[in-house]
PDB file of N, CA and C in Angstrom:
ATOM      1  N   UNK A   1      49.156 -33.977   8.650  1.00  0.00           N
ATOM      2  CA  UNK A   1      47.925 -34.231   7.955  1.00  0.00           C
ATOM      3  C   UNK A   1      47.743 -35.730   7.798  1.00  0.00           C
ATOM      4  N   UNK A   2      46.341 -36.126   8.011  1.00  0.00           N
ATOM      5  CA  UNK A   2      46.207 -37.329   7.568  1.00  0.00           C
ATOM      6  C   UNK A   2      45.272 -37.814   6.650  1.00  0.00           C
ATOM      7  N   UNK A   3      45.459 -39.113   5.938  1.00  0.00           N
ATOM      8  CA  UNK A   3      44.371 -39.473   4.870  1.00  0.00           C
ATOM      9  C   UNK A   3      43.623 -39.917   5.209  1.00  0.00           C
ATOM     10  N   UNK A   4      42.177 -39.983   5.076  1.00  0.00           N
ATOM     11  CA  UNK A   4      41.211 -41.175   5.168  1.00  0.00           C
ATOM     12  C   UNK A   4      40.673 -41.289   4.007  1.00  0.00           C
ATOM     13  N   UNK A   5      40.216 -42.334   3.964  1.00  0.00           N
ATOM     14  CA  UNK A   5      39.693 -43.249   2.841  1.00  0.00           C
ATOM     15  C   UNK A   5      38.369 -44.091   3.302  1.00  0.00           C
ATOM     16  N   UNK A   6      36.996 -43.053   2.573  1.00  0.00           N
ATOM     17  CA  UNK A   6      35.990 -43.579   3.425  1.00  0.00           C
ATOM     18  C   UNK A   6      34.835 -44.612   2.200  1.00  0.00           C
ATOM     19  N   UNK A   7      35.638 -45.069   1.263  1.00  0.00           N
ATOM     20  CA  UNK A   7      35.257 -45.614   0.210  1.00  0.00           C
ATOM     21  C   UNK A   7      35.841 -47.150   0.388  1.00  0.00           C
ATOM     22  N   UNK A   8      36.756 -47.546   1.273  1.00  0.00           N
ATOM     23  CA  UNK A   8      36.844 -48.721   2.233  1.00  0.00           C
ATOM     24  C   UNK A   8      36.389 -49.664   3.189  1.00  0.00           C
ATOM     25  N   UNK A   9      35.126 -50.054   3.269  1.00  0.00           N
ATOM     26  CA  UNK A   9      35.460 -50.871   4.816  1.00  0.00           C
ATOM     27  C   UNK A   9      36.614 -52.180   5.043  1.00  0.00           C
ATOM     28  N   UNK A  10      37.015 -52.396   5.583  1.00  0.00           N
ATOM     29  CA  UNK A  10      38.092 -53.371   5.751  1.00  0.00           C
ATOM     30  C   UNK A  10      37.460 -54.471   6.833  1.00  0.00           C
ATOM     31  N   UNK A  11      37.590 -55.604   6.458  1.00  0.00           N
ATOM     32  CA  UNK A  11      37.108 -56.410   7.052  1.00  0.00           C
ATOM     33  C   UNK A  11      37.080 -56.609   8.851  1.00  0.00           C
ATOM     34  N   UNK A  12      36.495 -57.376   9.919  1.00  0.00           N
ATOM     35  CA  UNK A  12      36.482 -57.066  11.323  1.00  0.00           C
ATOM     36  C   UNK A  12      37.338 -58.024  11.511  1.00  0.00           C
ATOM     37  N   UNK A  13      38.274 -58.857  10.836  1.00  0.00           N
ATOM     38  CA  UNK A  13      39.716 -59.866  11.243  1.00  0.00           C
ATOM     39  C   UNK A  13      39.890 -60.671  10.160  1.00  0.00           C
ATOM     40  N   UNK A  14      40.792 -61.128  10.161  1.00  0.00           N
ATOM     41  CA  UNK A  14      41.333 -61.769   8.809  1.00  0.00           C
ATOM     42  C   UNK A  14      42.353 -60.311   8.476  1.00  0.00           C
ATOM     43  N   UNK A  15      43.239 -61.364   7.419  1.00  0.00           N
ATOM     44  CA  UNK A  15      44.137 -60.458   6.340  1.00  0.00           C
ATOM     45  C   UNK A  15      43.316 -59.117   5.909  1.00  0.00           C
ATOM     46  N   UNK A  16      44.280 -57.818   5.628  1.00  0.00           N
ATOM     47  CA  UNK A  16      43.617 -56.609   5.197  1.00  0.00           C
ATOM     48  C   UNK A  16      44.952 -56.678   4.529  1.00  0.00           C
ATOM     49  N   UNK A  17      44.197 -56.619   3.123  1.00  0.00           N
ATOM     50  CA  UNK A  17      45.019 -55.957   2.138  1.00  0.00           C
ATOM     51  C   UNK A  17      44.557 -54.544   1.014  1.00  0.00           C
ATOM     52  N   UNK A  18      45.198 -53.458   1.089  1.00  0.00           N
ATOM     53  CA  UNK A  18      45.188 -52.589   0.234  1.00  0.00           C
ATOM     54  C   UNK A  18      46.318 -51.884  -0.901  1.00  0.00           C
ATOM     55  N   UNK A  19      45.413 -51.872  -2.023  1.00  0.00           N
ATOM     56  CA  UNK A  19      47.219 -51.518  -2.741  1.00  0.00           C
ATOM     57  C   UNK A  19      46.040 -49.752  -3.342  1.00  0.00           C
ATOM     58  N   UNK A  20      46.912 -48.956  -3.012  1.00  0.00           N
ATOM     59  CA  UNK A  20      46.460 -47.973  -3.619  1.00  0.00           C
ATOM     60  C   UNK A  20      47.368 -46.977  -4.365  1.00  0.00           C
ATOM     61  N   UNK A  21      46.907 -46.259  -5.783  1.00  0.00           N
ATOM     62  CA  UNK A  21      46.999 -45.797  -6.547  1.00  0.00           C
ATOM     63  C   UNK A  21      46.234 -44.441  -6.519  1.00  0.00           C
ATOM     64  N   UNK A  22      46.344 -43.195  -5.876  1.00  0.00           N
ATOM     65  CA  UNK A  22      45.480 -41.890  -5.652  1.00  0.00           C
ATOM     66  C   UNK A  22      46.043 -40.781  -6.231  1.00  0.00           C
ATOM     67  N   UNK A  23      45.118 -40.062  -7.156  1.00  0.00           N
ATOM     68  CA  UNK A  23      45.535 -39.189  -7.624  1.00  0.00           C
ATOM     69  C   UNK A  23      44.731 -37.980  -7.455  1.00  0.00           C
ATOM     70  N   UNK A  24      45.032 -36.772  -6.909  1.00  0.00           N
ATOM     71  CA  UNK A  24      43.602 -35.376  -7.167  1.00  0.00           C
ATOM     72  C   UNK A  24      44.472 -34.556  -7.186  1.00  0.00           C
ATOM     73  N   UNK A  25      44.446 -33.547  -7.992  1.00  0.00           N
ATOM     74  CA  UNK A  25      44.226 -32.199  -7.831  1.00  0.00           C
ATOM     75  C   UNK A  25      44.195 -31.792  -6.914  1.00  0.00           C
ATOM     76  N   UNK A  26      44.937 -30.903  -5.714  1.00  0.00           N
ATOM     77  CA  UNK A  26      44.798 -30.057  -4.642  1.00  0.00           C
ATOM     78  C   UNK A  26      45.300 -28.227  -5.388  1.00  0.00           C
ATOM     79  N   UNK A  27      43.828 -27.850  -5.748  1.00  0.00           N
ATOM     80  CA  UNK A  27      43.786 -26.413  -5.596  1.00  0.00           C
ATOM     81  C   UNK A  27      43.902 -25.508  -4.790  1.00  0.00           C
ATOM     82  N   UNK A  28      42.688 -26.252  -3.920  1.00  0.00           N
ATOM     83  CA  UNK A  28      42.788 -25.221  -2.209  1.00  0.00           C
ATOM     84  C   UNK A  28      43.494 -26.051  -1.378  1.00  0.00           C
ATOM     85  N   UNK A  29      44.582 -25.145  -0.924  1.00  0.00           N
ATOM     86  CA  UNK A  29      45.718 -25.293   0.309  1.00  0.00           C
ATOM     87  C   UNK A  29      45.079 -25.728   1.552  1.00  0.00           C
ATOM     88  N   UNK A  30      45.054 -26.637   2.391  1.00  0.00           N
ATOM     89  CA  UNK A  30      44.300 -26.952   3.601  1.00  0.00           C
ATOM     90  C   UNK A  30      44.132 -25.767   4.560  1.00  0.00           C
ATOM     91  N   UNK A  31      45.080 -24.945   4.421  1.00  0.00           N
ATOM     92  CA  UNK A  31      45.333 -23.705   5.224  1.00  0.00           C
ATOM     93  C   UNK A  31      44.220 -22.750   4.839  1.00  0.00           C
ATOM     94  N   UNK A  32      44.111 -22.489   3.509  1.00  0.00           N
ATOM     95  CA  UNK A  32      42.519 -22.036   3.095  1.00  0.00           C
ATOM     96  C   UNK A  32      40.987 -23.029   3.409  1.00  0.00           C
ATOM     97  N   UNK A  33      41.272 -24.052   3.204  1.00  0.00           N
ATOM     98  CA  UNK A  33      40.202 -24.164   3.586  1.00  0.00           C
ATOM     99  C   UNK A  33      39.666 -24.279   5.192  1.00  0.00           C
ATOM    100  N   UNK A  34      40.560 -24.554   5.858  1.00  0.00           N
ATOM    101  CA  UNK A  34      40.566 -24.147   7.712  1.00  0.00           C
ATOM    102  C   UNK A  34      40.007 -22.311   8.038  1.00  0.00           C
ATOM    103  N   UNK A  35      40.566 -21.833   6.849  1.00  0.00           N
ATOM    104  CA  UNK A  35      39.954 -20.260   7.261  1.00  0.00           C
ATOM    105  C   UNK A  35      38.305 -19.976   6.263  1.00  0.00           C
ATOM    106  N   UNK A  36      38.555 -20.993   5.303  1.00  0.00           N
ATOM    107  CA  UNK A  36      36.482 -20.800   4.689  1.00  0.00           C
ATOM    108  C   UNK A  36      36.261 -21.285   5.866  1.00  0.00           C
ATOM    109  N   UNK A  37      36.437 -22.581   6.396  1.00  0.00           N
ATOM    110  CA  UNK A  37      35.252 -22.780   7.665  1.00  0.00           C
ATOM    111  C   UNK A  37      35.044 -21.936   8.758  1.00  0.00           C
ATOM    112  N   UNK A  38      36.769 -21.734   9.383  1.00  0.00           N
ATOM    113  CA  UNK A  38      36.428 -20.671  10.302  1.00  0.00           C
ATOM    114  C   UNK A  38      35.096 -19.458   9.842  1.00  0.00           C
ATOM    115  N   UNK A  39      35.669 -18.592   9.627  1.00  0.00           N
ATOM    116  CA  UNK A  39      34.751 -17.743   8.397  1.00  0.00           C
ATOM    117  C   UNK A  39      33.490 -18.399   8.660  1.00  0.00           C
ATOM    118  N   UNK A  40      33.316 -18.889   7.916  1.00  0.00           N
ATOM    119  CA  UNK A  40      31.667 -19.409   8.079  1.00  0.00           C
ATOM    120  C   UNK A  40      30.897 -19.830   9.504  1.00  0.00           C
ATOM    121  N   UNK A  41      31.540 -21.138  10.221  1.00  0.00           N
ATOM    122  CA  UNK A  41      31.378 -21.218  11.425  1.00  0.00           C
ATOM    123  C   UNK A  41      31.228 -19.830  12.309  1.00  0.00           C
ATOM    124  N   UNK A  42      32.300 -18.873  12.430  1.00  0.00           N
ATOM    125  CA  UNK A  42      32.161 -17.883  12.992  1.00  0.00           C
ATOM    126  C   UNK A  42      31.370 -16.586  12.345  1.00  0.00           C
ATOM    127  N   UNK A  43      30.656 -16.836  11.347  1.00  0.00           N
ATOM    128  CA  UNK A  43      29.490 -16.005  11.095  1.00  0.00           C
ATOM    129  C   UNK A  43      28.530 -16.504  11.383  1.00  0.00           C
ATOM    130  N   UNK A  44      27.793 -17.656  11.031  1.00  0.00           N
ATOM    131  CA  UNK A  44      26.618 -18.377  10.707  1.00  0.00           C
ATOM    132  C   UNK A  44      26.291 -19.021  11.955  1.00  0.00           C
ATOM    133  N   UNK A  45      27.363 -19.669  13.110  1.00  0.00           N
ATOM    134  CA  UNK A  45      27.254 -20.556  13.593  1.00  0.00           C
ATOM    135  C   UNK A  45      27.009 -19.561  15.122  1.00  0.00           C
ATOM    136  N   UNK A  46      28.640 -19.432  15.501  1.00  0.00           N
ATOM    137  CA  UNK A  46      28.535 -18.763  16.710  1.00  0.00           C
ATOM    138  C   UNK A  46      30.373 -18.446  16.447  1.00  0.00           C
ATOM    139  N   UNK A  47      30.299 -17.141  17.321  1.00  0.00           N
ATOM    140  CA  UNK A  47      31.620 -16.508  17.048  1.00  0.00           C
ATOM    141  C   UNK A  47      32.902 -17.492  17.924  1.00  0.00           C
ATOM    142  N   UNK A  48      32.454 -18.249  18.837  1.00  0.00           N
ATOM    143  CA  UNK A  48      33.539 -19.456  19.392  1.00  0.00           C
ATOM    144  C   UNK A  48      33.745 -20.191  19.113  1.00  0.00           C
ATOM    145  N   UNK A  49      33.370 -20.383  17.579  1.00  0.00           N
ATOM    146  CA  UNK A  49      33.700 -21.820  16.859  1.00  0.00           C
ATOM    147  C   UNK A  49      34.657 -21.214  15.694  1.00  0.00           C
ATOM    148  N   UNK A  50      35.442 -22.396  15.299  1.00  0.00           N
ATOM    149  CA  UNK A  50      36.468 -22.044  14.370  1.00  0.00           C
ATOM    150  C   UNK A  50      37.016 -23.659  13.860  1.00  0.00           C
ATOM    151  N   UNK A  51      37.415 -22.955  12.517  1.00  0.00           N
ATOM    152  CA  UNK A  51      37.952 -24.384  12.200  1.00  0.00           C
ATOM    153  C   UNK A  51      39.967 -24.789  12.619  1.00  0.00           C
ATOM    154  N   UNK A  52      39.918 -26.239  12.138  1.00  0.00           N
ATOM    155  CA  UNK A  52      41.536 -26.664  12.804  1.00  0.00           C
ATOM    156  C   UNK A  52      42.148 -27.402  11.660  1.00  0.00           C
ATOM    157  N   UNK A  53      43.159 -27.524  11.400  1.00  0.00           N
ATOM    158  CA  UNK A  53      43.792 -28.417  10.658  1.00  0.00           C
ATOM    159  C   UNK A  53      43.271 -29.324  10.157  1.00  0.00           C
ATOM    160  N   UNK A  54      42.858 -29.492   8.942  1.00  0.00           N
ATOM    161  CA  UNK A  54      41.764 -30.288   8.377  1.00  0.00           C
ATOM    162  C   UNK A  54      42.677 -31.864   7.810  1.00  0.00           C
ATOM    163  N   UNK A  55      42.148 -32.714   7.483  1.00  0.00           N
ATOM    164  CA  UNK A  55      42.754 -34.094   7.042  1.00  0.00           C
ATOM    165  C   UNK A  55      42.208 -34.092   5.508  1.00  0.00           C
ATOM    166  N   UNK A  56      42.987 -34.889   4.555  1.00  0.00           N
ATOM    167  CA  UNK A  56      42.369 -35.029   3.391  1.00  0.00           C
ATOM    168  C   UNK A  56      41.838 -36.205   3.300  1.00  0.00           C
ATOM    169  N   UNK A  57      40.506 -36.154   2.811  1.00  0.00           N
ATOM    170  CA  UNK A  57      39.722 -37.593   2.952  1.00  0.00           C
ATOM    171  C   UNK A  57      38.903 -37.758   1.366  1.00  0.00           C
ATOM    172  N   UNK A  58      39.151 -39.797   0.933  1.00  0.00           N
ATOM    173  CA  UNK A  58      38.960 -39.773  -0.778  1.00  0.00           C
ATOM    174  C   UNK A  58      37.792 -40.444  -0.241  1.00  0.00           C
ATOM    175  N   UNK A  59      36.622 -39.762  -1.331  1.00  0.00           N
ATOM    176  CA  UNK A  59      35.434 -40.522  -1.036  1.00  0.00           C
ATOM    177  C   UNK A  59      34.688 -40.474  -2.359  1.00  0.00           C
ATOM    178  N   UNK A  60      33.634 -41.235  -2.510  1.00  0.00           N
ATOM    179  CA  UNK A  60      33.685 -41.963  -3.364  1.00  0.00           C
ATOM    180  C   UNK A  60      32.950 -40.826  -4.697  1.00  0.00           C
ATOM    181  N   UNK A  61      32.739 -39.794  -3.802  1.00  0.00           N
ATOM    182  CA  UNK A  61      32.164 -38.461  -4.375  1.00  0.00           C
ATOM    183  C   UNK A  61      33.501 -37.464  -4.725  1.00  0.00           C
ATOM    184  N   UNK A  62      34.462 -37.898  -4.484  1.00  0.00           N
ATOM    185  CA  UNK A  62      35.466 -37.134  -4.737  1.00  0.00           C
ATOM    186  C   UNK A  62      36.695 -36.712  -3.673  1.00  0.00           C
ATOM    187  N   UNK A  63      37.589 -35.747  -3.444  1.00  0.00           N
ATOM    188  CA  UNK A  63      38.519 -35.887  -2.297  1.00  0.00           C
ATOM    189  C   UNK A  63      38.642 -34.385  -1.811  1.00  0.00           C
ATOM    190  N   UNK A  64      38.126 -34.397  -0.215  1.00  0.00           N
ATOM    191  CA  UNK A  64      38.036 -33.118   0.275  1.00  0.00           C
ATOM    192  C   UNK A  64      38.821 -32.916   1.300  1.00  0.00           C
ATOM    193  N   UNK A  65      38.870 -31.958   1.743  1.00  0.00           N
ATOM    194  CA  UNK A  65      39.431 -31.305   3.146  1.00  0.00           C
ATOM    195  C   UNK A  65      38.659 -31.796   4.346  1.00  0.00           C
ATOM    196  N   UNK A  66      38.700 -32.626   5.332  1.00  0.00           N
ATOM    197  CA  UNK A  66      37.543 -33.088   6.417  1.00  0.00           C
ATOM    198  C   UNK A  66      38.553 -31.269   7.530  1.00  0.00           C
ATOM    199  N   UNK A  67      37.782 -30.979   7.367  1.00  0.00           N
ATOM    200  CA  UNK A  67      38.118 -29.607   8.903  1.00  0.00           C
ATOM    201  C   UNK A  67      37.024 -29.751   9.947  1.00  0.00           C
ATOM    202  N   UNK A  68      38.275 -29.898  11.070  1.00  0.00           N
ATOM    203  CA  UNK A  68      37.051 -30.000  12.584  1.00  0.00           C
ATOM    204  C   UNK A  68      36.802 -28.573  12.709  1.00  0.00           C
ATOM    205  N   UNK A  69      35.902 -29.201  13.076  1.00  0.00           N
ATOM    206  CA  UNK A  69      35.278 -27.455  13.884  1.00  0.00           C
ATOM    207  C   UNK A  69      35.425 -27.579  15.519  1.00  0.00           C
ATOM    208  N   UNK A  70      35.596 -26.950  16.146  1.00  0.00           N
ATOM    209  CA  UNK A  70      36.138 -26.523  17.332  1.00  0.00           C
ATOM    210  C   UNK A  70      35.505 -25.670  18.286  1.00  0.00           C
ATOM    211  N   UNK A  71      35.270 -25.931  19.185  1.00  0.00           N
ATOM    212  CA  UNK A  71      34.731 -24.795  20.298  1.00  0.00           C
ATOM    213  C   UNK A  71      35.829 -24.117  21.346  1.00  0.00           C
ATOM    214  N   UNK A  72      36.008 -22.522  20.802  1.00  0.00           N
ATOM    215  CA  UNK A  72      36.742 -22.446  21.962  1.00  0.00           C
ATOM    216  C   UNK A  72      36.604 -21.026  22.664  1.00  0.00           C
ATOM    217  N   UNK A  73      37.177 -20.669  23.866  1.00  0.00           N
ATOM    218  CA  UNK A  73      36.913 -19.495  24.479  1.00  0.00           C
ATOM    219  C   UNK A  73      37.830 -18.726  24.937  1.00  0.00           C
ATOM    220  N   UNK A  74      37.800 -17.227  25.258  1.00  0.00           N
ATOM    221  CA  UNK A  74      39.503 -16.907  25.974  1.00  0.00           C
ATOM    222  C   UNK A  74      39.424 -17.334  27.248  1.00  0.00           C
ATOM    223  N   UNK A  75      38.829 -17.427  28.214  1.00  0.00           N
ATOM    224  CA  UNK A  75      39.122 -18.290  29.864  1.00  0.00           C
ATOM    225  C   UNK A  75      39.676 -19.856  29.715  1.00  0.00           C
ATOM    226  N   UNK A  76      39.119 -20.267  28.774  1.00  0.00           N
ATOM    227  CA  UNK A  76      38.960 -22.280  28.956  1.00  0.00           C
ATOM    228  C   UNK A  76      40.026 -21.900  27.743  1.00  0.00           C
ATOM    229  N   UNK A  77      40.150 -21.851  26.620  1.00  0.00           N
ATOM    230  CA  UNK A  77      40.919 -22.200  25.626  1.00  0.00           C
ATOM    231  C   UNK A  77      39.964 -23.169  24.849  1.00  0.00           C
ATOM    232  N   UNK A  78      40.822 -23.886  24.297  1.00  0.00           N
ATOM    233  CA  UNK A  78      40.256 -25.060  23.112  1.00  0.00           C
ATOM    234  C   UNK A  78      39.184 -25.974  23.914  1.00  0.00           C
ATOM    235  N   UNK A  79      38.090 -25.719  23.813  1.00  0.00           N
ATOM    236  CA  UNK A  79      36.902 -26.575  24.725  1.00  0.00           C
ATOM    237  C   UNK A  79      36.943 -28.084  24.039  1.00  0.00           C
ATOM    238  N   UNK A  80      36.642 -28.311  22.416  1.00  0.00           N
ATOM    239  CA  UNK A  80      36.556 -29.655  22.287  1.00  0.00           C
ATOM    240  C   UNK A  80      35.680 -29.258  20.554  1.00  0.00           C
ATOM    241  N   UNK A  81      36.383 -30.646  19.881  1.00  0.00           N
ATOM    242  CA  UNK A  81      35.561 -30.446  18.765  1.00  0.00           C
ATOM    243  C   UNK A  81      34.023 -30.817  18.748  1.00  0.00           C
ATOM    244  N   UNK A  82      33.237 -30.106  18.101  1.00  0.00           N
ATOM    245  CA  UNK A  82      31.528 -29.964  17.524  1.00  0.00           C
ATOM    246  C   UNK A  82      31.136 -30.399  16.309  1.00  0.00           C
ATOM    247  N   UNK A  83      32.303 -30.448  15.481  1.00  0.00           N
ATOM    248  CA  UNK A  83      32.058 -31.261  14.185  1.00  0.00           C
ATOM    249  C   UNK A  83      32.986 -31.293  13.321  1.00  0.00           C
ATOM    250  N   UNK A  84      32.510 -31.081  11.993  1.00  0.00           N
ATOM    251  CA  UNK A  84      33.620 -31.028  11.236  1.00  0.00           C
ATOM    252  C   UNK A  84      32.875 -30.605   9.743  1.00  0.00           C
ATOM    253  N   UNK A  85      33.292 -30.022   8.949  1.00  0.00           N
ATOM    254  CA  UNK A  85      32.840 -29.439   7.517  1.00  0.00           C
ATOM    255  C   UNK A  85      33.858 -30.098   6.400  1.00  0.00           C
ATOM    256  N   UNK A  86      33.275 -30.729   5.556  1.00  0.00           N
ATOM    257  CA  UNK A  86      34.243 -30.828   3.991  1.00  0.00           C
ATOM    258  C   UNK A  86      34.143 -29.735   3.195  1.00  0.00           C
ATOM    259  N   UNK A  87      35.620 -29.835   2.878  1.00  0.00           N
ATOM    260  CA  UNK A  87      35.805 -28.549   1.151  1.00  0.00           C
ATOM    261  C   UNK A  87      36.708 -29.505   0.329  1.00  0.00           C
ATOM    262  N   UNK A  88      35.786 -28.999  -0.704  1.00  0.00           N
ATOM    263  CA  UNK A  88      36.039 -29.699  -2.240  1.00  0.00           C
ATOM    264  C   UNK A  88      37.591 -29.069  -2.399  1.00  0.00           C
ATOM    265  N   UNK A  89      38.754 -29.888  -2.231  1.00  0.00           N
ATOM    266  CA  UNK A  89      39.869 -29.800  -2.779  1.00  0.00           C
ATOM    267  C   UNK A  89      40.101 -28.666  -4.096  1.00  0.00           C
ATOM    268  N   UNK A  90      39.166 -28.950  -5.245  1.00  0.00           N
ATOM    269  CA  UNK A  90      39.923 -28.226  -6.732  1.00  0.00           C
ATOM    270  C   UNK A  90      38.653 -27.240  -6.648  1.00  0.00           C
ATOM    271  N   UNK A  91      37.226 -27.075  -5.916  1.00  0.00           N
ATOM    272  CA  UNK A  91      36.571 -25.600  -5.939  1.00  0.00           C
ATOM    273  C   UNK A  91      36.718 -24.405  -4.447  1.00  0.00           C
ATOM    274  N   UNK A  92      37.001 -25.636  -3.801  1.00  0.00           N
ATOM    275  CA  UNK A  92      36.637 -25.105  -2.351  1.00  0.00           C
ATOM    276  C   UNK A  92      35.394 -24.616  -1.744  1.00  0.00           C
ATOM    277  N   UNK A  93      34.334 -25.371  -2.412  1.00  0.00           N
ATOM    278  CA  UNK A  93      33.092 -25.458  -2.370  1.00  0.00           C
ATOM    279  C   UNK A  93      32.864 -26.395  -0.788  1.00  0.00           C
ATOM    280  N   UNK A  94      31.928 -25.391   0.270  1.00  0.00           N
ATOM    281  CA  UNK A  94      31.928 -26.320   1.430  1.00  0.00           C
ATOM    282  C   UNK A  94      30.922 -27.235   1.167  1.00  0.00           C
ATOM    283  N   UNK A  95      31.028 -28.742   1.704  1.00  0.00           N
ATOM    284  CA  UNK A  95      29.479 -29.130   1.810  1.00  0.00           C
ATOM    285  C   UNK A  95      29.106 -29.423   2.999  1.00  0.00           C
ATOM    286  N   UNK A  96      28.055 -28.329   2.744  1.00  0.00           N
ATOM    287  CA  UNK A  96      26.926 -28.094   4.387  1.00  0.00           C
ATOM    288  C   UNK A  96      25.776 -28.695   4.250  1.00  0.00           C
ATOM    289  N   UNK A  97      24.933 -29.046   4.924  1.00  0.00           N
ATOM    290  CA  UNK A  97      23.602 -29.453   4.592  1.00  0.00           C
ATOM    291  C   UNK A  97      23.086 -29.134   6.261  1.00  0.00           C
ATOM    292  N   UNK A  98      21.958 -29.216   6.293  1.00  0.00           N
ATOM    293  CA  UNK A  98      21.049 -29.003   7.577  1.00  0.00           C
ATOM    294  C   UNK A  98      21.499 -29.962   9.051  1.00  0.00           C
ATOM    295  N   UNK A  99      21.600 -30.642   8.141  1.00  0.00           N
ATOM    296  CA  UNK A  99      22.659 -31.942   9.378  1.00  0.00           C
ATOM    297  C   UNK A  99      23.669 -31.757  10.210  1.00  0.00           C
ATOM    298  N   UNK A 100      24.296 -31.276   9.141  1.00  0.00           N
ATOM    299  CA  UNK A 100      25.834 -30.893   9.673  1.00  0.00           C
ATOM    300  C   UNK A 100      25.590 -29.646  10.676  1.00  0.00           C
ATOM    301  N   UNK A 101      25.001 -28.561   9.914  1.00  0.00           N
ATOM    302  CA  UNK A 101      24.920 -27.766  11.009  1.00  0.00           C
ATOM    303  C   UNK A 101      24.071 -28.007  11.896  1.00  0.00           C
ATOM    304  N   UNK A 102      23.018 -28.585  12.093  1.00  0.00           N
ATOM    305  CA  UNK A 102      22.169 -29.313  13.486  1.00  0.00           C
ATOM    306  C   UNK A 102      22.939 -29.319  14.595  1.00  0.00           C
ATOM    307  N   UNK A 103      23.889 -30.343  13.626  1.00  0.00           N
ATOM    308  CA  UNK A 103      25.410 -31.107  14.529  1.00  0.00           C
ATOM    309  C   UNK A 103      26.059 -30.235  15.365  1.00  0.00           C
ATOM    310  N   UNK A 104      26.684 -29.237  14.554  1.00  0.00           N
ATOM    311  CA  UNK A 104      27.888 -28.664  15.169  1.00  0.00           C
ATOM    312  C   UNK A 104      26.908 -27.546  16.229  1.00  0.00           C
ATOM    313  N   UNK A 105      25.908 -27.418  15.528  1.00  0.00           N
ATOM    314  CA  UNK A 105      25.248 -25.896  16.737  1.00  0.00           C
ATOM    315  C   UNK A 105      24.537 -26.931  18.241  1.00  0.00           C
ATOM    316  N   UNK A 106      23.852 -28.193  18.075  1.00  0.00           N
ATOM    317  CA  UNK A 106      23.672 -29.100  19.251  1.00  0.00           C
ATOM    318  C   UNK A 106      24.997 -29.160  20.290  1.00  0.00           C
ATOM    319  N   UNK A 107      26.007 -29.479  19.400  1.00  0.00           N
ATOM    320  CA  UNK A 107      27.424 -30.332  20.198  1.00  0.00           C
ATOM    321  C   UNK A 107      27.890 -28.854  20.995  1.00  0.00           C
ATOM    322  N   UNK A 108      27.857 -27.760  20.018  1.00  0.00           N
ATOM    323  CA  UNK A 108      28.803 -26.944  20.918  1.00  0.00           C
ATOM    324  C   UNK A 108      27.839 -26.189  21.662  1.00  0.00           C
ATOM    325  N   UNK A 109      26.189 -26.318  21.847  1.00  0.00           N
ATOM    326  CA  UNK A 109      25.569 -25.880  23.176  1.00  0.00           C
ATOM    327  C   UNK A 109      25.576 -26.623  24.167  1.00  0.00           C
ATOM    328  N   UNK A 110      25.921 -28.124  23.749  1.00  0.00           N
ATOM    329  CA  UNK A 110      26.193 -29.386  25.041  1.00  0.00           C
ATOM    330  C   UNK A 110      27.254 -28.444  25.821  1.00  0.00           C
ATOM    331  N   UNK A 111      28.674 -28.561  24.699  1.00  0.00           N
ATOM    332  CA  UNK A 111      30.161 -28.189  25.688  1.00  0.00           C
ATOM    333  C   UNK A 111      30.374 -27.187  26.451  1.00  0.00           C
ATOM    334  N   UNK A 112      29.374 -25.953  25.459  1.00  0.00           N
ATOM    335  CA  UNK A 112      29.312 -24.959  26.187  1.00  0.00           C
ATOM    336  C   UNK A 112      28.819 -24.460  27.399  1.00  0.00           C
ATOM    337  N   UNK A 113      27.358 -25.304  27.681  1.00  0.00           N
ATOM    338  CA  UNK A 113      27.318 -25.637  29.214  1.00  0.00           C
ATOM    339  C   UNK A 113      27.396 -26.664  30.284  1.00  0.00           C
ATOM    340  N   UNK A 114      28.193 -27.507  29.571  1.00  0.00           N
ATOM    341  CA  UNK A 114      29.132 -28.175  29.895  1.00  0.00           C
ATOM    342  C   UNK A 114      30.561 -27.423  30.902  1.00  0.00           C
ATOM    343  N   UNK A 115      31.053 -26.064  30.050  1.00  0.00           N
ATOM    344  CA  UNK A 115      32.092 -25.889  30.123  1.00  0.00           C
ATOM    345  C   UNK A 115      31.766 -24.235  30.911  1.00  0.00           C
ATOM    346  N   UNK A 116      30.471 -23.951  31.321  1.00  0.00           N
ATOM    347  CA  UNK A 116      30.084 -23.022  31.378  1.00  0.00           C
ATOM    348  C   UNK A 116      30.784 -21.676  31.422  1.00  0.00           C
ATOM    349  N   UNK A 117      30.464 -21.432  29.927  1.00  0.00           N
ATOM    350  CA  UNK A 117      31.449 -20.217  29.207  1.00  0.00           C
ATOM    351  C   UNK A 117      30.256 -19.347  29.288  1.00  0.00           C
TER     352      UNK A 117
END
């Protein structure tokens, strides 16, 4: 797993210094929240999408689960990620908005005939 920290920009050269001090609450297990997205993705979206090992990311709204979303098929396997969904760490509340899904349903009709599944 990895952290990001999107409440940072760090300068384009020169010294980078960070001293950090992070604290949250982790209610929902990353492992749950990889199966809300799946779940959702594969209802709402299209049944070849699923979510993957999500990263924990602190932002300035609070610290969530970043989970890619994924396109994949049984001939090809893992085609390529389409996006990615946040869940609220201590509700497990996803946040979706019209965007996001724009996103992920555009990207994975590119790959998909792209990848012609």
């Amino acid at each position: 797993m990895n952290l990001m920290i999107e409440t940072v920009t760090p300068p384009n050269s020169g010294t980078f210094r960070l001293e950090l001090q992070l604290s949250a609450d982790i209610l929902v297990p990353a492992d749950t929240a990889r199966r809300q997205v799946s779940t959702f993705v594969g209802l709402e979206i299209a049944d070849l999408l699923h979510g993957e090992r999500p990263d924990l990311v602190w932002q300035e709204q609070g610290v969530s689960w970043r989970v890619p979303v994924v396109l994949s098929s049984r001939s090809l396997g893992r085609v390529g990620v389409v996006g990615a969904i946040d869940v609220d760490v201590k509700t497990g509340e996803l946040h979706i908005n019209d965007e996001i899904l724009h996103t992920i349903e555009d990207n994975a009709q590119r790959l998909a005939a792209g990848a012609a599944l």
